[in-house]
Protein backbone atom coordinates (compact mmCIF):
# COMPACT_ATOMS: atom_id res chain seq x y z
CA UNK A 1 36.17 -3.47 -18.48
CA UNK A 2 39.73 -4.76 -18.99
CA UNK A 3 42.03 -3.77 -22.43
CA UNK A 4 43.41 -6.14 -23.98
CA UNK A 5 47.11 -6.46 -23.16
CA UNK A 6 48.57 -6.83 -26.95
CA UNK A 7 52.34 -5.59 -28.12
CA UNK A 8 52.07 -1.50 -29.47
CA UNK A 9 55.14 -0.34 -31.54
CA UNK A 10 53.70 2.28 -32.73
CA UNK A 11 55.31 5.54 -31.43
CA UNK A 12 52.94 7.35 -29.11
CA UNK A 13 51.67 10.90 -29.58
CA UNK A 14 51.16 12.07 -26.54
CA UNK A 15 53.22 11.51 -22.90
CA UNK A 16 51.73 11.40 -19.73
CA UNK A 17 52.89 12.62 -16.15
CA UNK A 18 51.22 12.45 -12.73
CA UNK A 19 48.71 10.27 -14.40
CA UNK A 20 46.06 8.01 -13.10
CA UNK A 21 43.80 4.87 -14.61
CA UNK A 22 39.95 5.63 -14.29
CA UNK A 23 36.98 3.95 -15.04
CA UNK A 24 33.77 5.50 -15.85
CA UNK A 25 30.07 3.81 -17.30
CA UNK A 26 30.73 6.36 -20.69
CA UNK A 27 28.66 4.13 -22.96
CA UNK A 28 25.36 3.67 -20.43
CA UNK A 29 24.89 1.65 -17.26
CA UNK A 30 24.55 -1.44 -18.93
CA UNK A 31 27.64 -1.53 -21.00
CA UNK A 32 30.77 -2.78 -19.58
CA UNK A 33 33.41 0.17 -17.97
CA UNK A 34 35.47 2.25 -20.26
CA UNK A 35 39.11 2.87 -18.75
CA UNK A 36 40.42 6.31 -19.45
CA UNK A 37 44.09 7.79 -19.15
CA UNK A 38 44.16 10.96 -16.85
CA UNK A 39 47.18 12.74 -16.61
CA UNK A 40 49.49 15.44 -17.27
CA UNK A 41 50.61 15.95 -21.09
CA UNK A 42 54.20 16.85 -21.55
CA UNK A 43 54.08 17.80 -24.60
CA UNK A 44 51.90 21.26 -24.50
CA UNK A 45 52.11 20.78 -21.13
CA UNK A 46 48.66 20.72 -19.75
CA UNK A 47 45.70 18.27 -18.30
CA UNK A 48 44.27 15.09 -20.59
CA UNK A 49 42.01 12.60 -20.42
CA UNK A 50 42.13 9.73 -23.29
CA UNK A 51 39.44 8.50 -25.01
CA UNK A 52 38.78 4.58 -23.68
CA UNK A 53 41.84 2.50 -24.36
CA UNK A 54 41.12 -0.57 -25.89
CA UNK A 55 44.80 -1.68 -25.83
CA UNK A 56 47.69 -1.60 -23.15
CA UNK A 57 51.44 -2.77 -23.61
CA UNK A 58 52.77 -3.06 -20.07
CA UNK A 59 56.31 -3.65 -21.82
CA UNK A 60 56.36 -0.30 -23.58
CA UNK A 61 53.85 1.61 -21.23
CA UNK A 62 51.83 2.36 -24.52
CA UNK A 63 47.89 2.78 -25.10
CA UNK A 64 46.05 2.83 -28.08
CA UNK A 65 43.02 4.59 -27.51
CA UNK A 66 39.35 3.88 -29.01
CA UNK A 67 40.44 6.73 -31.42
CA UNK A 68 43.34 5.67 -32.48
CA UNK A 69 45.79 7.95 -30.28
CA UNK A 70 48.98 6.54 -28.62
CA UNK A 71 49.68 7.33 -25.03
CA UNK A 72 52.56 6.53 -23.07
CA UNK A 73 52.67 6.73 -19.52
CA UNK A 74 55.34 8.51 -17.62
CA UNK A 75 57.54 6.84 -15.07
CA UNK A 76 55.35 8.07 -11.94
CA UNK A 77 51.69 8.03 -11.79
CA UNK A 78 49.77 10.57 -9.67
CA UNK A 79 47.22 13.11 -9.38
CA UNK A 80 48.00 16.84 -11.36
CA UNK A 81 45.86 19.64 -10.39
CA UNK A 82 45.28 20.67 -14.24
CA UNK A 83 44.68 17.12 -15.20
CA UNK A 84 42.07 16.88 -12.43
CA UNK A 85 40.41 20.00 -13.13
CA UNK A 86 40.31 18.86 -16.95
CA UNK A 87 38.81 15.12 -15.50
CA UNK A 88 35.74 16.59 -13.46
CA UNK A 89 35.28 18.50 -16.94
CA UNK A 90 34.86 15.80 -18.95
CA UNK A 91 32.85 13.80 -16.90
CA UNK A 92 30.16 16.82 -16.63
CA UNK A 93 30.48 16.99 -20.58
CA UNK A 94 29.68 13.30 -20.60
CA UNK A 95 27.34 13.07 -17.57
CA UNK A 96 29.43 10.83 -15.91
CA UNK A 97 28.59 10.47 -12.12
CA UNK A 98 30.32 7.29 -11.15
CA UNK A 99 34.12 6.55 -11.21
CA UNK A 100 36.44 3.97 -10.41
CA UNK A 101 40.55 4.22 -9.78
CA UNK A 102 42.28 1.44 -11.38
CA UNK A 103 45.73 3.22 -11.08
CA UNK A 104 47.17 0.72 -8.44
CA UNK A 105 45.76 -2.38 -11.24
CA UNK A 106 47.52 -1.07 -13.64
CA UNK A 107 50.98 -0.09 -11.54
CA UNK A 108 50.99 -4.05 -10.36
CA UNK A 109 50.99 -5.11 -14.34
CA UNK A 110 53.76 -2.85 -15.30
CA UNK A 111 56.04 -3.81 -11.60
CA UNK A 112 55.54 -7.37 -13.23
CA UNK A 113 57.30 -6.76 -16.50
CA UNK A 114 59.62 -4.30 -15.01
């Protein structure tokens, strides 16, 4: 599943480091992919993963998540240790066997506006 690419001005909430794009089958097999936002939070400084984002602002490197949170990514995406551990977390919470990256999709979208 793609977000939709809209302007965000809200102020985000939460920062992310070392972070990756992945994509998971979180509302059944049939349903289309829900991106999540895996990284490392600076503030509290410790492993997240986002709730689907619905909404991406290459411009301002903002998400709005299905809950209403507002990411922002960090200037250099990667993999974290913590944030990894926290991912393989959540996806046993959730049941989630199946995952795609979409980190290098969404690095070519913000080299475009950058």
């Amino acid at each position: 599943m793609a977000w939709r690419i809209e302007r965000i001005e809200q102020e985000p909430t939460k920062t992310l480091d070392a972070w990756m794009v992945l994509e998971v089958p979180l509302d059944g097999p049939e349903q289309p992919w829900t991106r999540h936002l895996v990284g490392f939070r600076l503030e509290g400084t410790k492993g997240q993963v986002s709730a689907p984002v619905e909404v991406f602002d290459p411009a301002t490197r903002r998400a709005v998540t299905r809950s209403g949170t507002v990411y922002e990514l960090g200037e250099r995406p990667g993999v974290n240790a913590d944030a990894f551990a926290v991912w393989g977390q959540w996806k046993h919470r959730f049941g989630i066997r199946e995952e795609r990256d979409v980190t290098m999709l969404v690095e070519a979208l913000l080299a475009v506006v950058h």
